[in-house]
C-alpha atoms as a PDB file:
ATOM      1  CA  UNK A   1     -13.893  28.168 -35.405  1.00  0.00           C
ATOM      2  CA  UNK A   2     -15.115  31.658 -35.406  1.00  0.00           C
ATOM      3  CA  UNK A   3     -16.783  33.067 -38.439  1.00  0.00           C
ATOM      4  CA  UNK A   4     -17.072  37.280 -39.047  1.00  0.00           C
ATOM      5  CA  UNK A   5     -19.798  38.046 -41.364  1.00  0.00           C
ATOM      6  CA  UNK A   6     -20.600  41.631 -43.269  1.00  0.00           C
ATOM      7  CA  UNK A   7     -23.911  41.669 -43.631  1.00  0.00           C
ATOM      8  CA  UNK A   8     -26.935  44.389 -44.708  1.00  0.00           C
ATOM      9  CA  UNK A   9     -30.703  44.355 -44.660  1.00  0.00           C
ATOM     10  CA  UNK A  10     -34.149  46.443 -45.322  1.00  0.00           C
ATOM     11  CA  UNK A  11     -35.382  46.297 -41.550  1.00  0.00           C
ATOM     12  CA  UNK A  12     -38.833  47.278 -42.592  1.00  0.00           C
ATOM     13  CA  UNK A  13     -40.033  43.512 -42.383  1.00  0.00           C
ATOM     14  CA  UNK A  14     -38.656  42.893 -39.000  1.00  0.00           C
ATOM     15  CA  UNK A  15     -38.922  44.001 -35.424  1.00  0.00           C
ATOM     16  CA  UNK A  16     -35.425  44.874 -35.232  1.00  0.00           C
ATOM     17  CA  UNK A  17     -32.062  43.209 -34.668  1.00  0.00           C
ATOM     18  CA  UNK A  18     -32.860  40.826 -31.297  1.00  0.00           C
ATOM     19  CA  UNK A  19     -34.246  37.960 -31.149  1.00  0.00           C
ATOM     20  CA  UNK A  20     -37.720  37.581 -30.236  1.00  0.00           C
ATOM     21  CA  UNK A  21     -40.142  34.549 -29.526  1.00  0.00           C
ATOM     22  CA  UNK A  22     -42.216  35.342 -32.130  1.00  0.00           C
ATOM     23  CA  UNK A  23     -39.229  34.639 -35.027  1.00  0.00           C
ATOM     24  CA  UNK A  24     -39.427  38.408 -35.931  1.00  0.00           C
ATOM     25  CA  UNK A  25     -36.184  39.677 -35.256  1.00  0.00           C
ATOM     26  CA  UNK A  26     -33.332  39.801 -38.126  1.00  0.00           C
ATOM     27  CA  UNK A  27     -30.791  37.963 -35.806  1.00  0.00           C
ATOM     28  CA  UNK A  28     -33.481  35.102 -35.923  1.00  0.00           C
ATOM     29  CA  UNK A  29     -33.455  35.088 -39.507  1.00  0.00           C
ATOM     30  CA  UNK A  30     -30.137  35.060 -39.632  1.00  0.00           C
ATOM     31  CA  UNK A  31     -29.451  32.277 -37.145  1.00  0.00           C
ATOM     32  CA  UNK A  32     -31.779  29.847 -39.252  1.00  0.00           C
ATOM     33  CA  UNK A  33     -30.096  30.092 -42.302  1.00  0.00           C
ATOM     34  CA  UNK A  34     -26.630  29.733 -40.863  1.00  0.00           C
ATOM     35  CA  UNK A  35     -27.598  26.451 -38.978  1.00  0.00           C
ATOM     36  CA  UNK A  36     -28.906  24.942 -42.248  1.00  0.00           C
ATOM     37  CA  UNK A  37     -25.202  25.595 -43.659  1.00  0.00           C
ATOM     38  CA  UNK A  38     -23.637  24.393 -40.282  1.00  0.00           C
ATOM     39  CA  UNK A  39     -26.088  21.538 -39.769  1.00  0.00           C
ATOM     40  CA  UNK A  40     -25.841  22.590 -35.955  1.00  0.00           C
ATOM     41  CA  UNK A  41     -27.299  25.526 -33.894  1.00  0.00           C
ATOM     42  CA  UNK A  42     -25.908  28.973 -34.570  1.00  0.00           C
ATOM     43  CA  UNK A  43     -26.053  32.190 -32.535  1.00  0.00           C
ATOM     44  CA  UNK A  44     -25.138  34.983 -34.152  1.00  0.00           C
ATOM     45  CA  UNK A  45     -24.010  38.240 -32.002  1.00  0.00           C
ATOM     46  CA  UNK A  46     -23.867  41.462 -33.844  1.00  0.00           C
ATOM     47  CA  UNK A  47     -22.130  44.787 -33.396  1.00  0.00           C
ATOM     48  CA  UNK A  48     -24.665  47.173 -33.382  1.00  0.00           C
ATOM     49  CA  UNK A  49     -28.221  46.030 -32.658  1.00  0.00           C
ATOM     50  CA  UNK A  50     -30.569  48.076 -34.356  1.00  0.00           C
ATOM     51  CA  UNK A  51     -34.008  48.584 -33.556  1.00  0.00           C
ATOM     52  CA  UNK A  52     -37.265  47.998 -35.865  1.00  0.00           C
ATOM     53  CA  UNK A  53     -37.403  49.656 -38.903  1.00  0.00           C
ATOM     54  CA  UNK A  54     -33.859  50.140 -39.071  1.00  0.00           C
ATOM     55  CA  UNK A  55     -32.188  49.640 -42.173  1.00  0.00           C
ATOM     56  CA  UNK A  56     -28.030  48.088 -42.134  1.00  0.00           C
ATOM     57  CA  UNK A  57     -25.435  48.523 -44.921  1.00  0.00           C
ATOM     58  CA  UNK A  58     -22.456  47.361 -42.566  1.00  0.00           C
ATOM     59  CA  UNK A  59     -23.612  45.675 -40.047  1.00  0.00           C
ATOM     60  CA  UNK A  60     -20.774  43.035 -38.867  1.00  0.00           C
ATOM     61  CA  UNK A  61     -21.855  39.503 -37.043  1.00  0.00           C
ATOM     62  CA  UNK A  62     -19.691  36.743 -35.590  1.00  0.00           C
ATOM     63  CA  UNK A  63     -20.821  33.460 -34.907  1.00  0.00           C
ATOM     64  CA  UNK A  64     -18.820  29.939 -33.767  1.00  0.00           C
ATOM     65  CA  UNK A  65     -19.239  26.522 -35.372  1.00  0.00           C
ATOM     66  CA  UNK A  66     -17.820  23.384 -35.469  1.00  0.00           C
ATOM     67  CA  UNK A  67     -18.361  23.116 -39.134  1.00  0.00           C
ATOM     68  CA  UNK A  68     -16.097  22.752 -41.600  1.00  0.00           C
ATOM     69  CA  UNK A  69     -17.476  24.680 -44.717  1.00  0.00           C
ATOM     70  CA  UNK A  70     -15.607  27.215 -47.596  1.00  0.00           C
ATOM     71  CA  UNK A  71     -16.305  31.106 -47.078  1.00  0.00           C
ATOM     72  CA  UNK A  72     -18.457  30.619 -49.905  1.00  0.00           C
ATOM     73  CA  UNK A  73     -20.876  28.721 -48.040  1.00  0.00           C
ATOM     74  CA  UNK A  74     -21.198  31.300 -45.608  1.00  0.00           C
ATOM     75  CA  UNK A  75     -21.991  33.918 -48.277  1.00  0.00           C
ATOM     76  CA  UNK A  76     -23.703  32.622 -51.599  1.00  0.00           C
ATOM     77  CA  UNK A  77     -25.159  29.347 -49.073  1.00  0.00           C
ATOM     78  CA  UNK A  78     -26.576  31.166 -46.513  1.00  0.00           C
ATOM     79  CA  UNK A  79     -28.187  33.711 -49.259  1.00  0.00           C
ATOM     80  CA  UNK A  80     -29.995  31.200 -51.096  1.00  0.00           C
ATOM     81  CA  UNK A  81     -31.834  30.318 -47.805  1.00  0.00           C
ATOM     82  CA  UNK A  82     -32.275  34.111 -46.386  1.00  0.00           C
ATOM     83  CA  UNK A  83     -35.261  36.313 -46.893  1.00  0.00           C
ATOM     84  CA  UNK A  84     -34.315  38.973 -50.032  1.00  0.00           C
ATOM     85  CA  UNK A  85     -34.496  42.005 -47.179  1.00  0.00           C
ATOM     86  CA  UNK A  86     -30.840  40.508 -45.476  1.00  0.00           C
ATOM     87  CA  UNK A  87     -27.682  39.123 -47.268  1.00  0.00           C
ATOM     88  CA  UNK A  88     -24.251  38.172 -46.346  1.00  0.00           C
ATOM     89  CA  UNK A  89     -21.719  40.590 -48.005  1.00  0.00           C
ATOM     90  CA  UNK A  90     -18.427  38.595 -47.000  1.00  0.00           C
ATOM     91  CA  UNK A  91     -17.104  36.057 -44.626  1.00  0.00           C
ATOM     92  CA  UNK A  92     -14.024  35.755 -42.528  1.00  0.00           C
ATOM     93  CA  UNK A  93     -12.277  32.980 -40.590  1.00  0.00           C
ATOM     94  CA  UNK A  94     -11.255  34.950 -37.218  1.00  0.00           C
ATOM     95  CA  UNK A  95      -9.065  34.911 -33.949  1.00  0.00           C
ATOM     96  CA  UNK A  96     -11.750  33.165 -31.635  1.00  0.00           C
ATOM     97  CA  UNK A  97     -11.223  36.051 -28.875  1.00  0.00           C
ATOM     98  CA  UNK A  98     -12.671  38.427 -31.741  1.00  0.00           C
ATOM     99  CA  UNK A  99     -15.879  39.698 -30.805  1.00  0.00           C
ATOM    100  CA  UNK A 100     -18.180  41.966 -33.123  1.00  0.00           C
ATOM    101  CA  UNK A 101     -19.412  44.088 -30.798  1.00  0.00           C
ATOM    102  CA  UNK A 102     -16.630  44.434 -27.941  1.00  0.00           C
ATOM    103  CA  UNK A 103     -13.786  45.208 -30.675  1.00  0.00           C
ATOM    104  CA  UNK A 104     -15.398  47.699 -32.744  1.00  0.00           C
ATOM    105  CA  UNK A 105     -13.299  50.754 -32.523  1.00  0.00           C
ATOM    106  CA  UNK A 106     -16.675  53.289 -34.005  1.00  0.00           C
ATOM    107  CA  UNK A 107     -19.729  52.579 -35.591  1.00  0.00           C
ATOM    108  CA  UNK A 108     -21.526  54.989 -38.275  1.00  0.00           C
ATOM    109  CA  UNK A 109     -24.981  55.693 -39.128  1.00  0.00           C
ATOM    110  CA  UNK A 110     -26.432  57.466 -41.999  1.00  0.00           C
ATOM    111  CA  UNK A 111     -30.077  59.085 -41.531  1.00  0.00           C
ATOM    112  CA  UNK A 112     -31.861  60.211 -45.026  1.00  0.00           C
ATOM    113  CA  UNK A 113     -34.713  62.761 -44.849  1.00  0.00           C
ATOM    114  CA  UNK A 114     -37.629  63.628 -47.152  1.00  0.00           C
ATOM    115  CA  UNK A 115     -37.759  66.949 -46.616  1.00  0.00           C
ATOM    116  CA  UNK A 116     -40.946  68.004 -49.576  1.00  0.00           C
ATOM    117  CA  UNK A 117     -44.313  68.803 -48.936  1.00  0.00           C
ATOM    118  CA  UNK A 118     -45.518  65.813 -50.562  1.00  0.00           C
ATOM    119  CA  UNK A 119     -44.870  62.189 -47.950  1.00  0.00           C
ATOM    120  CA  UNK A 120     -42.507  59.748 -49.765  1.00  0.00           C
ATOM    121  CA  UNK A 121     -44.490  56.686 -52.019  1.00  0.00           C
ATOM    122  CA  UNK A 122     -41.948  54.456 -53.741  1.00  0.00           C
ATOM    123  CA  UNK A 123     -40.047  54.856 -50.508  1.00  0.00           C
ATOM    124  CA  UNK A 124     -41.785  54.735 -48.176  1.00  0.00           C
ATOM    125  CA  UNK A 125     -40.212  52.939 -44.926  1.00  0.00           C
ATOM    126  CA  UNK A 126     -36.642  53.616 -46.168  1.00  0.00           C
ATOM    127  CA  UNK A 127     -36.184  57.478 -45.971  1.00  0.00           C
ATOM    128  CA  UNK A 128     -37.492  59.759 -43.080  1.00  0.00           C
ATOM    129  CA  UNK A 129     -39.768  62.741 -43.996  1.00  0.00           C
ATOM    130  CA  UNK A 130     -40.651  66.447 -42.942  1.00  0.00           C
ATOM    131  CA  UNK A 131     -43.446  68.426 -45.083  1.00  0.00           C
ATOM    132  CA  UNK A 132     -41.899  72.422 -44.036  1.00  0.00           C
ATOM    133  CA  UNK A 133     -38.443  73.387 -45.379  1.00  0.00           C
ATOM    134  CA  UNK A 134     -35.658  73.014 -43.431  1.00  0.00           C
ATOM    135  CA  UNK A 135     -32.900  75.673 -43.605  1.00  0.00           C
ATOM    136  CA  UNK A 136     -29.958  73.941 -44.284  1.00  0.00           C
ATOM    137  CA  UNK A 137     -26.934  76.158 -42.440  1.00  0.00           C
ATOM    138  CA  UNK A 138     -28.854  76.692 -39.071  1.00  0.00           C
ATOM    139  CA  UNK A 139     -29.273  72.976 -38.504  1.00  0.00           C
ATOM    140  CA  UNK A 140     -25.244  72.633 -39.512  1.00  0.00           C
ATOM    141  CA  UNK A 141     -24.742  75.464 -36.911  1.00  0.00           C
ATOM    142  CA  UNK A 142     -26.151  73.365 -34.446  1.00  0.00           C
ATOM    143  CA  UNK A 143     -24.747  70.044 -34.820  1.00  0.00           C
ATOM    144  CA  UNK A 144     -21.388  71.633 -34.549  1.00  0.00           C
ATOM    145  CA  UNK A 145     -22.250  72.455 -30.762  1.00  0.00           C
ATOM    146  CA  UNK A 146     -22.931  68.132 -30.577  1.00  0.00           C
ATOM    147  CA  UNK A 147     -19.558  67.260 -31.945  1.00  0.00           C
ATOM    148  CA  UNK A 148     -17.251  65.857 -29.458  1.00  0.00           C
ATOM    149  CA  UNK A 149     -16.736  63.905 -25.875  1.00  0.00           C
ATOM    150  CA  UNK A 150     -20.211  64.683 -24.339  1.00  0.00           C
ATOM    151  CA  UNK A 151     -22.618  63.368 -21.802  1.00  0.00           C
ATOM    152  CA  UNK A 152     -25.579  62.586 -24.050  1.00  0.00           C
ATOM    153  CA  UNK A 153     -27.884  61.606 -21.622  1.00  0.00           C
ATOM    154  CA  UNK A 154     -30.712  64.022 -23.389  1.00  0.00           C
ATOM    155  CA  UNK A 155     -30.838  62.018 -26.351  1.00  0.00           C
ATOM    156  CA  UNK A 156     -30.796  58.679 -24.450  1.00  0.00           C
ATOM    157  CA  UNK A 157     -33.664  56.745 -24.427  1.00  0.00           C
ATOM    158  CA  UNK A 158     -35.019  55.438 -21.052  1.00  0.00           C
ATOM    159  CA  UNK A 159     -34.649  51.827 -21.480  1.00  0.00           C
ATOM    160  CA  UNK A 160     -31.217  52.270 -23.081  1.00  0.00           C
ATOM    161  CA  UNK A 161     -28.322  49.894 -21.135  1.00  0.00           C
ATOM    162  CA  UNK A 162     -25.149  51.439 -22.097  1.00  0.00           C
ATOM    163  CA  UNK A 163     -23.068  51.627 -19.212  1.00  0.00           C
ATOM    164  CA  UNK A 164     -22.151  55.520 -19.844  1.00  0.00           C
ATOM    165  CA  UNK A 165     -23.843  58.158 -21.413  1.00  0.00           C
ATOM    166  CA  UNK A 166     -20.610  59.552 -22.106  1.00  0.00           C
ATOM    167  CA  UNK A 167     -19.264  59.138 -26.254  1.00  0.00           C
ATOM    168  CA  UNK A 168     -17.482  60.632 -28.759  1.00  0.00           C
ATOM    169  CA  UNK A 169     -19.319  61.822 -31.516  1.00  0.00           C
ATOM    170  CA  UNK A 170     -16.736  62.009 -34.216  1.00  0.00           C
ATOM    171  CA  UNK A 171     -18.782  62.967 -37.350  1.00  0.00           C
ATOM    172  CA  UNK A 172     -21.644  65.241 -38.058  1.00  0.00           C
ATOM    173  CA  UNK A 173     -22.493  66.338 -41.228  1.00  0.00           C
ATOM    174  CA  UNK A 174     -25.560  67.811 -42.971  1.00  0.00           C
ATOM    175  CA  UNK A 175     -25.799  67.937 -46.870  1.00  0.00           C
ATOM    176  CA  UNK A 176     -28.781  68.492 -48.899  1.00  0.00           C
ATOM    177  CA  UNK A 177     -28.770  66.493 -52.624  1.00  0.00           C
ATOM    178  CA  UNK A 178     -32.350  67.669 -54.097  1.00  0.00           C
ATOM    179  CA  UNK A 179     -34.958  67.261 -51.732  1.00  0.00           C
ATOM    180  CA  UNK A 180     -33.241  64.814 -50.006  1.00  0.00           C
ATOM    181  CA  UNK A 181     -30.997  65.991 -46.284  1.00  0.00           C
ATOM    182  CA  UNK A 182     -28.717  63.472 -45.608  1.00  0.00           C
ATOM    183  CA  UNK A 183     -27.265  63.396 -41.879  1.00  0.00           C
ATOM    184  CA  UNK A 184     -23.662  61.703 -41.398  1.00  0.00           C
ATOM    185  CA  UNK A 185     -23.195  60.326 -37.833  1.00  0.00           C
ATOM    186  CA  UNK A 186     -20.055  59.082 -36.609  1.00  0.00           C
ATOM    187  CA  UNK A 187     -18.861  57.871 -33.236  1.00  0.00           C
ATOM    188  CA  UNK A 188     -16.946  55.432 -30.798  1.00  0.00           C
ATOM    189  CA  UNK A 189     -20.307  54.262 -29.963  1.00  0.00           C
ATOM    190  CA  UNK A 190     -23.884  54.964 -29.514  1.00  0.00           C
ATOM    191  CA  UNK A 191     -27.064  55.222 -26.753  1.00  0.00           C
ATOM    192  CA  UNK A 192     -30.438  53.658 -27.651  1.00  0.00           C
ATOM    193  CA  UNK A 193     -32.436  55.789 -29.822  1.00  0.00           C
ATOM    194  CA  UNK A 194     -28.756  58.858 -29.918  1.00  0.00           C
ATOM    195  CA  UNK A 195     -28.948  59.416 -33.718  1.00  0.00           C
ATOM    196  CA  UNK A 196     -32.962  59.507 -33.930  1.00  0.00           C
ATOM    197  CA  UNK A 197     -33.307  62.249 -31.033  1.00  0.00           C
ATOM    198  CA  UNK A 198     -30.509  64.431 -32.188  1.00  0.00           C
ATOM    199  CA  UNK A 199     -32.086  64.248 -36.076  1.00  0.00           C
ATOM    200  CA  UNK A 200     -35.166  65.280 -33.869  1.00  0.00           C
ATOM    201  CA  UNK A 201     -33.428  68.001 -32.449  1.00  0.00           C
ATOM    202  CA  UNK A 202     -32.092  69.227 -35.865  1.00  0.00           C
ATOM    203  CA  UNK A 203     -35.094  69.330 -37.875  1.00  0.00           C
ATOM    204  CA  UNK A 204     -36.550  71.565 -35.085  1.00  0.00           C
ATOM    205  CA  UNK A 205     -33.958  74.232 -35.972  1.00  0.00           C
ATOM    206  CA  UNK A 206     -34.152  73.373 -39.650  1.00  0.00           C
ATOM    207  CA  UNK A 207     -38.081  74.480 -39.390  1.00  0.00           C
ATOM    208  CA  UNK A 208     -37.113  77.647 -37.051  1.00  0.00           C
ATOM    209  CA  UNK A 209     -38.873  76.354 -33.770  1.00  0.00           C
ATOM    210  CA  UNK A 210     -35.896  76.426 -31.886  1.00  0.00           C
ATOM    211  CA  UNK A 211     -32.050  78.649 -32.337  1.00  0.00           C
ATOM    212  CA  UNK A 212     -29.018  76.798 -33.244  1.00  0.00           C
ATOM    213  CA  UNK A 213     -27.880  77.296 -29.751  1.00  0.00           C
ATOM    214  CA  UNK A 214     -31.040  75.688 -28.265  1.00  0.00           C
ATOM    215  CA  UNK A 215     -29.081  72.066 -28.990  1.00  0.00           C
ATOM    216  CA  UNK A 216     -26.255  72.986 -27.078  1.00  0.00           C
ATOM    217  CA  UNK A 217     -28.816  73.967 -24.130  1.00  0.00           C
ATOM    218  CA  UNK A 218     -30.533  70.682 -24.230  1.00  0.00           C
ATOM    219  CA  UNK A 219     -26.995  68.642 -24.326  1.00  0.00           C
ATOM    220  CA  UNK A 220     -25.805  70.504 -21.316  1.00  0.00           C
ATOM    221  CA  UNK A 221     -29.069  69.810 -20.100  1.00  0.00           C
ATOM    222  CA  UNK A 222     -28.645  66.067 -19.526  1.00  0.00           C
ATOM    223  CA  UNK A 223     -32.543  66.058 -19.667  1.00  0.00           C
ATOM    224  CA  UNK A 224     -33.827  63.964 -22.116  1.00  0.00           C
ATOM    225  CA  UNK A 225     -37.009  65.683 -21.256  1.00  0.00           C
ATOM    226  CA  UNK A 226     -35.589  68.888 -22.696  1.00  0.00           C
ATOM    227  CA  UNK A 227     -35.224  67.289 -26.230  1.00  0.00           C
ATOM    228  CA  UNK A 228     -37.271  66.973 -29.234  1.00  0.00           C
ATOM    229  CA  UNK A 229     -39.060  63.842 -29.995  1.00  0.00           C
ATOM    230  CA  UNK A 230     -37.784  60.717 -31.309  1.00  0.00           C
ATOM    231  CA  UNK A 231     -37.539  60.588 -34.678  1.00  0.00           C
ATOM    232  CA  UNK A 232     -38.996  57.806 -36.734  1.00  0.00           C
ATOM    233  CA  UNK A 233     -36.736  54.644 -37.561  1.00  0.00           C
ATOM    234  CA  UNK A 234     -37.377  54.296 -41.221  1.00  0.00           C
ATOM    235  CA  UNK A 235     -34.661  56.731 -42.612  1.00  0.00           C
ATOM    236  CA  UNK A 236     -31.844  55.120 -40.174  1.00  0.00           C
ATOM    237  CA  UNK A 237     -28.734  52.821 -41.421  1.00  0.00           C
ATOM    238  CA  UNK A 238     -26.232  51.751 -39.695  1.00  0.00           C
ATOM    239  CA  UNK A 239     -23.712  52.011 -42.792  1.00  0.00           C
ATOM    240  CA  UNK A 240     -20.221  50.731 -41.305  1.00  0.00           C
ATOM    241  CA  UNK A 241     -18.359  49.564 -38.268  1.00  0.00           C
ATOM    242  CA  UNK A 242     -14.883  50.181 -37.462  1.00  0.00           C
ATOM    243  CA  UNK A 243     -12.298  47.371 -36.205  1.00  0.00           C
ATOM    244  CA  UNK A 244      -7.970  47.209 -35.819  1.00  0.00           C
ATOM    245  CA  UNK A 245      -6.352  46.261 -38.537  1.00  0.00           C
ATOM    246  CA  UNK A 246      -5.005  43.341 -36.911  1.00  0.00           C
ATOM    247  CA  UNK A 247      -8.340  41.388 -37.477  1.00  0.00           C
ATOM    248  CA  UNK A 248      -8.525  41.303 -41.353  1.00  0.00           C
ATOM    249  CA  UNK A 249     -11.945  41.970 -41.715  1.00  0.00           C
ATOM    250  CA  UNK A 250     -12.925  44.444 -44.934  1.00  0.00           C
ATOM    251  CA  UNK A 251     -12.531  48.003 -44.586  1.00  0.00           C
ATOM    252  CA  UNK A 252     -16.262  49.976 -44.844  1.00  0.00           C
ATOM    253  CA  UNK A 253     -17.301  50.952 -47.896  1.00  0.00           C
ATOM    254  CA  UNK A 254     -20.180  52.470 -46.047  1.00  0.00           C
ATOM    255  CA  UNK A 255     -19.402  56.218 -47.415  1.00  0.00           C
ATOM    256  CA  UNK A 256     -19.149  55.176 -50.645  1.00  0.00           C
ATOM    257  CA  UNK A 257     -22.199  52.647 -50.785  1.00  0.00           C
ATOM    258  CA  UNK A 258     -24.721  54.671 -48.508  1.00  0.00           C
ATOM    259  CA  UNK A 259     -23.804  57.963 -51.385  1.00  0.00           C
ATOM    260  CA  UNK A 260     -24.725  55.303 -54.254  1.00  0.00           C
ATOM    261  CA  UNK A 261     -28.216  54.927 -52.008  1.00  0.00           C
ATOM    262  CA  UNK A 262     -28.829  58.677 -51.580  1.00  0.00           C
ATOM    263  CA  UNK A 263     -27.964  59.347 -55.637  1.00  0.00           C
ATOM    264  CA  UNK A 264     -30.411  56.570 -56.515  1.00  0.00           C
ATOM    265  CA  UNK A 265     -33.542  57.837 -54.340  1.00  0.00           C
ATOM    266  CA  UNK A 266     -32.356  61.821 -55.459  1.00  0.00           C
ATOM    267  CA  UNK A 267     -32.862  60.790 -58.849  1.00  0.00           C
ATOM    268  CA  UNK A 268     -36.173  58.988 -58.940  1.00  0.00           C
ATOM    269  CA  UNK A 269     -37.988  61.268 -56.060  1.00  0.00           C
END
């Protein structure tokens, strides 16, 4: 049978969603637990595979098995054997031509910025950070021009293997809460490294190094050469993936539960 799981995790601790030889990788932790439930080897295959130091509130895995076990098992089992950085929000029994990462209709990412002189302490690894103020409006000027069907080839990064650089960035939206900016991406689908480099981007209007109309320049562009730096992984999550209907699986909560993050860390930085 095939198995859909929601799942979330503090990617600080690991070198990202792959597997690696080393263990490292959250997909390995993942995959170790689940074949203690199933008693048989488990690969997991995830929809969005997020790189180290990435954080996931909705991140949505399938895997097969042979195993005959309740939901449960898949949810409270498997979290008694997982690290305290990953757990299993729900489990599904699924059509076995679902596939995580082929039928997801949009994926959406949530990037939280520090934006005080003084660099984060109690979290540190799970917010990014910039020490000058950053104006609020120019930066939403600009990530109007970004909205869209575009080729996004500037913010691509070179070892990214997406067949097209061409998506549709549904959502972007800037709000500041304190001295926290929080940046709402959403989008069919997305290149290696997309969100990162256009935050980049941003925060170099937000400080006034570049016009609102400089992002706009650098999309048309197609040069990722044109573009700011990357910008650091520890302020990313991937907060919710989007499926049909037809497969059953939980709606996101992503909004709701990635607001409930950025009210917690407004109110103790």
């Amino acid at each position: 049978m095939r198995i859909a799981l929601g799942v979330e995790y503090d990617g600080s601790p690991f070198c990202g969603w792959q597997t690696q030889p080393s263990g490292c990788g959250v997909q390995d932790a993942l995959e170790r637990a689940l074949a203690q439930i199933a008693d048989q080897r488990v690969e997991a295959q995830c929809a969005g595979r997020t790189d180290a130091g990435v954080h996931a509130l909705g991140q949505v895995v399938h895997f097969d098995t042979d195993a005959a076990r309740p939901l449960t098992a898949w949810v409270r089992g498997v979290n008694v054997l997982l690290p305290r950085t990953i757990a299993v929000t729900w489990a599904r029994e699924v059509d076995p031509v679902f596939h995580a990462r082929y039928q997801a209709r949009g994926r959406a990412y949530t990037y939280l910025l520090l934006n005080r002189a003084e660099r984060p302490g109690l979290h540190h690894g799970h917010v990014g950070w910039h020490h000058h103020h950053l104006a609020l409006e120019p930066m939403q000027e600009a990530a109007a021009h970004l909205r869209g069907v575009h080729d996004f080839s500037a913010f691509r990064a070179a070892e990214c293997q997406a067949r097209s650089p061409v998506k549709e960035l549904r959502r972007l939206d800037i709000e500041r809460k304190g001295d926290l900016l929080v940046f709402q991406f959403a989008a069919d689908a997305f290149l290696h490294h997309m969100v990162r480099n256009m935050v980049g981007c941003l925060v170099k209007v937000g400080n006034g190094t570049r016009p609102p109309e400089w992002v706009k320049a650098v999309l048309d562009s197609r040069d990722r050469n044109r573009a700011a730096p990357t910008f650091p992984a520890s302020g990313l999550y991937l907060t919710g993936v989007e499926y049909d209907a037809v497969w059953g699986l939980p709606a996101s909560r992503a909004d709701a539960r990635s607001l409930a993050l950025v009210g917690e860390l407004d109110s103790q930085d």
